[in-house]
C-alpha atoms as a PDB file:
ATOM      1  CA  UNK A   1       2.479 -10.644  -3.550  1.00  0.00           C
ATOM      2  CA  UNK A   2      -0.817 -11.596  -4.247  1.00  0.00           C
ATOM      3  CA  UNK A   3      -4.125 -10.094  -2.846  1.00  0.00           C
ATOM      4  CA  UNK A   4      -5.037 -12.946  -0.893  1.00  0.00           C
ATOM      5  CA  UNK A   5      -1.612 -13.148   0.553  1.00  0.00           C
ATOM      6  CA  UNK A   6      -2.221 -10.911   3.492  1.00  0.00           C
ATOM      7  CA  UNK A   7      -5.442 -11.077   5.079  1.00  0.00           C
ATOM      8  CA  UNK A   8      -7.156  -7.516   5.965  1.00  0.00           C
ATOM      9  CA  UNK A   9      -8.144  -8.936   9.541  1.00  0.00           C
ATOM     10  CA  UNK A  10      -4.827  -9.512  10.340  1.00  0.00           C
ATOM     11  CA  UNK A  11      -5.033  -6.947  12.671  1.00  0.00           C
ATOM     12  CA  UNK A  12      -7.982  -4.651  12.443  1.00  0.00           C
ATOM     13  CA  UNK A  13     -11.178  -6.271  12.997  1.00  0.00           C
ATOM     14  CA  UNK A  14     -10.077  -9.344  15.317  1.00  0.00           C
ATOM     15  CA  UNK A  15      -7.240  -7.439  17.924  1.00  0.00           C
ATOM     16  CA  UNK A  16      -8.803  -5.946  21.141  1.00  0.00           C
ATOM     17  CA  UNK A  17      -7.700  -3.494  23.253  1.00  0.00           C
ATOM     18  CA  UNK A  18      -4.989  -5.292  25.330  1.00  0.00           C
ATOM     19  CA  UNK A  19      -3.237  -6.613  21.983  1.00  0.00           C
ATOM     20  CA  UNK A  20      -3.138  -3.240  20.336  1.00  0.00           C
ATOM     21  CA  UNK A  21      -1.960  -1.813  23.513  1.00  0.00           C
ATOM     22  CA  UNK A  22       1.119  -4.814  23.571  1.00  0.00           C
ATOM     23  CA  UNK A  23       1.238  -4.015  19.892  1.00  0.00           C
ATOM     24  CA  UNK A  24       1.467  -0.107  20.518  1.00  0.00           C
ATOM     25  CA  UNK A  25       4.392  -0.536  22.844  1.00  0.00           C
ATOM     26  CA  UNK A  26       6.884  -2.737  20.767  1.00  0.00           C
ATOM     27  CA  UNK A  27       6.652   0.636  18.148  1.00  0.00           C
ATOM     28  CA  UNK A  28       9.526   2.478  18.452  1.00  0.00           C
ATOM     29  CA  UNK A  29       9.179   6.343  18.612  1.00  0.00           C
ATOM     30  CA  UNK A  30      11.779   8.871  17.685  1.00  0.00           C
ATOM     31  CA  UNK A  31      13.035  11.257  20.097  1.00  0.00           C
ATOM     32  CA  UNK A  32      10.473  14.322  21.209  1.00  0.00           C
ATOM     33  CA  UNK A  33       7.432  12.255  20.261  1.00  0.00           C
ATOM     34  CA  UNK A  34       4.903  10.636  22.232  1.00  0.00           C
ATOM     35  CA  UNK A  35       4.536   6.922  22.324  1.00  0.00           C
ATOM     36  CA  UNK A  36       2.322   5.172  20.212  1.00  0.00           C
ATOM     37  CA  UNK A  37      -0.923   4.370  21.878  1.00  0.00           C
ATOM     38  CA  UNK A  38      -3.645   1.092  21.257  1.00  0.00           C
ATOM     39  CA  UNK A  39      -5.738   4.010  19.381  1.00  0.00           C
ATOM     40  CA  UNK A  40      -3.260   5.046  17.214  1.00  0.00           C
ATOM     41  CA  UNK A  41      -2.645   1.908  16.526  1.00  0.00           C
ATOM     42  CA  UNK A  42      -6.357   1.289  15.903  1.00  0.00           C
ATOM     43  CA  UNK A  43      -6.838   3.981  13.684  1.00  0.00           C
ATOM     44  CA  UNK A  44      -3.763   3.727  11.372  1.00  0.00           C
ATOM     45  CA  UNK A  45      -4.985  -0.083  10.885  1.00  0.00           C
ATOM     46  CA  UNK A  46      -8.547   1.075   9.815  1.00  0.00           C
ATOM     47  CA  UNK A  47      -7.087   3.563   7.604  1.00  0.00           C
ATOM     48  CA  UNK A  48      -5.184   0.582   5.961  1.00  0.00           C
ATOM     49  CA  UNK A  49      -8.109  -1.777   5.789  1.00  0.00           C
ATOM     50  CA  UNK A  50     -10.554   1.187   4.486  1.00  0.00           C
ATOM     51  CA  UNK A  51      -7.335   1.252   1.539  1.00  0.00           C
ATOM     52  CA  UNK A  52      -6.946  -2.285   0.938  1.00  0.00           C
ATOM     53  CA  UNK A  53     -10.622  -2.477   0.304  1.00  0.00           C
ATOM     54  CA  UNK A  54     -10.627   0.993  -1.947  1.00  0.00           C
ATOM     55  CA  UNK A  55      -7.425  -0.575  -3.694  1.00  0.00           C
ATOM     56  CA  UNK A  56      -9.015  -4.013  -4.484  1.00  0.00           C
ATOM     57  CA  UNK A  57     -12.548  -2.484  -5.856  1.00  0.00           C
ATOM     58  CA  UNK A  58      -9.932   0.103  -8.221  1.00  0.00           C
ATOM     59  CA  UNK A  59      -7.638  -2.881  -9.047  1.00  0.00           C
ATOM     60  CA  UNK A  60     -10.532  -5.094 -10.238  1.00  0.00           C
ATOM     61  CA  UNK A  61     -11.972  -1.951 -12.564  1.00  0.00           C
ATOM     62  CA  UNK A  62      -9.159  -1.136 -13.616  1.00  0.00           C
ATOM     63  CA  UNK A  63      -8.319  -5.133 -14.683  1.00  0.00           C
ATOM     64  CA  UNK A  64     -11.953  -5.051 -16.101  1.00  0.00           C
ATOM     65  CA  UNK A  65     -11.037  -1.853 -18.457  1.00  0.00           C
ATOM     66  CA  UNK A  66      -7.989  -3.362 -19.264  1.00  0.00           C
ATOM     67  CA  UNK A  67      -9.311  -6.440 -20.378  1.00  0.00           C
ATOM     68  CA  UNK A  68     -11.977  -4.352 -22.688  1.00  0.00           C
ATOM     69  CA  UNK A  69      -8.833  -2.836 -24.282  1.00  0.00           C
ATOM     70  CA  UNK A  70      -7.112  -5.914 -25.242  1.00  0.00           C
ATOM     71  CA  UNK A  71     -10.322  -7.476 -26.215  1.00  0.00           C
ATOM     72  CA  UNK A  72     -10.891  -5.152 -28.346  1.00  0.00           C
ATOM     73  CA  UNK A  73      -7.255  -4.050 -29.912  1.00  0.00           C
ATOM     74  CA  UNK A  74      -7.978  -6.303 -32.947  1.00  0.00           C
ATOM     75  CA  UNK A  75     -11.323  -4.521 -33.831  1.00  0.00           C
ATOM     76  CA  UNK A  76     -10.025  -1.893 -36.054  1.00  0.00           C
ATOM     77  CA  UNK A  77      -8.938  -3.486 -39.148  1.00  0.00           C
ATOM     78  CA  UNK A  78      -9.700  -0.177 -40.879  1.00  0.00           C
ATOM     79  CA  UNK A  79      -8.060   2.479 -38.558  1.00  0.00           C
ATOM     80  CA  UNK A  80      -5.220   4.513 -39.497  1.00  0.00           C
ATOM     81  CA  UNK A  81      -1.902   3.938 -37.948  1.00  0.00           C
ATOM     82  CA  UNK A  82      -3.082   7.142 -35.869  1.00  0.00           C
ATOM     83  CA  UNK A  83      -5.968   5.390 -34.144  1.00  0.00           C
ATOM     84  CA  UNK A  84      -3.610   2.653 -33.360  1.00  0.00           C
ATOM     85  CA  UNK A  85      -0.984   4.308 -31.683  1.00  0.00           C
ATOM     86  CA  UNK A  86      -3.596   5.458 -29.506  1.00  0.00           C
ATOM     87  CA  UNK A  87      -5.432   2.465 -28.811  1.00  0.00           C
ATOM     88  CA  UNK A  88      -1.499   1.566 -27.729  1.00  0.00           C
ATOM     89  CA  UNK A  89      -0.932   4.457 -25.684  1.00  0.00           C
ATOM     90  CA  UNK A  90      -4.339   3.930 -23.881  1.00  0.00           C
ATOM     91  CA  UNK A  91      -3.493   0.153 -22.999  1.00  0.00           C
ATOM     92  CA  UNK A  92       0.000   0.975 -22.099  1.00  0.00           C
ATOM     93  CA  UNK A  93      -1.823   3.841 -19.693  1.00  0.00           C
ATOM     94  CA  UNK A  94      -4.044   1.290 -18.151  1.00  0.00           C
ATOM     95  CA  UNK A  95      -1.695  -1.044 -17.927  1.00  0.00           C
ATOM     96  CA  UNK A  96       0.753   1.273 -16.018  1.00  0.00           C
ATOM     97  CA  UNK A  97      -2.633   2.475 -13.534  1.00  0.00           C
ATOM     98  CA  UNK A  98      -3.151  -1.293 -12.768  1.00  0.00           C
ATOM     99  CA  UNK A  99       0.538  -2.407 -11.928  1.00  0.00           C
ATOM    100  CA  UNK A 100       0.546   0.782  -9.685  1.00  0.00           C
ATOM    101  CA  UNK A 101      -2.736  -0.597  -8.330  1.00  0.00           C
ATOM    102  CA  UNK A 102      -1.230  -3.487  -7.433  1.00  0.00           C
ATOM    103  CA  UNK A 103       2.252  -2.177  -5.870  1.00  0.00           C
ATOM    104  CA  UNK A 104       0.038  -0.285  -3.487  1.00  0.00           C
ATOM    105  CA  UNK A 105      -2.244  -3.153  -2.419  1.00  0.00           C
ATOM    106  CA  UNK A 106       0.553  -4.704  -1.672  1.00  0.00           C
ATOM    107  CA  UNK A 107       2.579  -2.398   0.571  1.00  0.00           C
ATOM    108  CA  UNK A 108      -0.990  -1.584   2.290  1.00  0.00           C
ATOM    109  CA  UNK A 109      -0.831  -5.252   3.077  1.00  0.00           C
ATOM    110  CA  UNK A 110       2.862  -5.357   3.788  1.00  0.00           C
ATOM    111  CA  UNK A 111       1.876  -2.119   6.459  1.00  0.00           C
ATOM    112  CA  UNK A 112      -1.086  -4.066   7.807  1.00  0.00           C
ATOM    113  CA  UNK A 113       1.423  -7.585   8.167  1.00  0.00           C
ATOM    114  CA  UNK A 114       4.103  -5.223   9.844  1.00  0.00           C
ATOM    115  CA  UNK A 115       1.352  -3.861  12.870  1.00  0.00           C
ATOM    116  CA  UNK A 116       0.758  -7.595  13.298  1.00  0.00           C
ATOM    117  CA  UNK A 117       4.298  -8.650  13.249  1.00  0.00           C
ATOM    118  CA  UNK A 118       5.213  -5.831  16.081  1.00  0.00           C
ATOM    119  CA  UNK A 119       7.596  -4.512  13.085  1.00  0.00           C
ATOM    120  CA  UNK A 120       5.494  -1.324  12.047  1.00  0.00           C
ATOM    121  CA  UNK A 121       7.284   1.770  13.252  1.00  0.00           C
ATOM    122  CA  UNK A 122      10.506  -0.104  12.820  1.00  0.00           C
ATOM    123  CA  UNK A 123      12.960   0.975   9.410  1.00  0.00           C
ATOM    124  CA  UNK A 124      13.948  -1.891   7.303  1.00  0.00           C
ATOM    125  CA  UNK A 125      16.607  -0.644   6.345  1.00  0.00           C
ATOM    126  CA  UNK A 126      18.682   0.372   9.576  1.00  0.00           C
ATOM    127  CA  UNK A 127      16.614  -0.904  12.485  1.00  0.00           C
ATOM    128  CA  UNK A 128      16.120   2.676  13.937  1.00  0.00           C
ATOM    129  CA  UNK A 129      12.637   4.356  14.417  1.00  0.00           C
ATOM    130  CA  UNK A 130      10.567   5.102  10.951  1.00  0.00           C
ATOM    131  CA  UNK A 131       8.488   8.208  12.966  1.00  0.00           C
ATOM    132  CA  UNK A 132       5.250   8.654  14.413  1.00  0.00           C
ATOM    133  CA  UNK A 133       4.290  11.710  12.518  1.00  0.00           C
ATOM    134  CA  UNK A 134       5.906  10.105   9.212  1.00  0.00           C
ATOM    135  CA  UNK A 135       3.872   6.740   9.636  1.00  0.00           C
ATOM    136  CA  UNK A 136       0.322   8.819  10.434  1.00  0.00           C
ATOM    137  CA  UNK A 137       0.775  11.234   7.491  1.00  0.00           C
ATOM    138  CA  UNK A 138       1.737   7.689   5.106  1.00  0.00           C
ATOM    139  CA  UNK A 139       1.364   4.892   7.205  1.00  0.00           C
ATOM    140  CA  UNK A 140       3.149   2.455   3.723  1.00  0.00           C
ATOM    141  CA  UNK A 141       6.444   3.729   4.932  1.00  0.00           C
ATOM    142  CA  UNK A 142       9.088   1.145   5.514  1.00  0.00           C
ATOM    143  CA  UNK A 143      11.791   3.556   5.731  1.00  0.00           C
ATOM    144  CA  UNK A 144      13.415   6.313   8.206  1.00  0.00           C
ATOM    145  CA  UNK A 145      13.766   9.674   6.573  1.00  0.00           C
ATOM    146  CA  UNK A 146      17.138   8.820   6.086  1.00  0.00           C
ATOM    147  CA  UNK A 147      17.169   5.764   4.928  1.00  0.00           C
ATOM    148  CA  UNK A 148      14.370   7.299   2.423  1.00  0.00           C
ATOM    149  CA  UNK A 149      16.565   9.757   1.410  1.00  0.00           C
ATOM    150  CA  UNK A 150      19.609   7.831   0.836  1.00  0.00           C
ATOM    151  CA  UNK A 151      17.605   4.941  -1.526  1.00  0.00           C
ATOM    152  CA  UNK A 152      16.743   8.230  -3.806  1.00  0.00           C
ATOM    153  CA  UNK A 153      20.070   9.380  -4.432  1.00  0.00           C
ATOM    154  CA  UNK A 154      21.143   6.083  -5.641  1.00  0.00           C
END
């Protein structure tokens, strides 16, 4: 998924009330908690904008560093096999920070496409509630606690 697959006003900046409120009531909730509302709505999708745009600044300094490092891997045609290995381990380090980068962008985006879609509180695994509480505390979930728990045994 690419950055520009999923815009960030999909649902933030362009929905008023009355579609949040639609939105809000297609959510499933799971039993003893309260139904989601156009402001919760509202305020889990500015939390995911606000992280989409934190995401895509970090992504494109941490593609900028990256790109210093390989640039300049062939610069030390004197170093000991010591200063090489490091220069490795710092590119491979970078390298692992910007493919994280870029897995969370993209299930920000995913979370930000799913409000839109009326699929947000919805597990896509089993079809059953994901939680209210769950989805404010880490509003990426795609999962039920369950279903969560099951993936990490495998």
């Amino acid at each position: 998924m690419t950055n520009d697959s999923i815009s960030t006003t999909t649902v933030a900046p362009t929905q008023d009330a009355k579609e949040l409120a639609r939105l809000a009531k297609q959510f499933p909730v799971r039993d003893g908690e309260k139904a989601w509302t156009a402001r919760d709505v509202r305020d889990v999708a500015d939390e995911l904008v606000a992280d989409i745009d934190r995401l895509t600044a970090e992504l494109a300094s941490a593609d900028a560093e990256l790109s210093d490092l390989l640039r300049n891997s062939g610069d030390g045609a004197g170093d000991d096999q010591a200063d090489s290995g490091s220069s490795a381990l710092e590119r491979e380090q970078e390298l692992t920070l910007v493919n994280n980068t870029r897995d969370m962008l993209a299930q920000t985006q995913h979370a930000l496409a799913r409000i839109s879609a009326g699929t947000f509180a919805t597990c896509e695994s089993c079809g059953k509630a994901i939680g209210k509480a769950r989805l404010q505390a880490f509003p990426r979930a795609t999962l039920c606690v369950e279903c969560k728990q099951r993936e990490e045994r495998r």
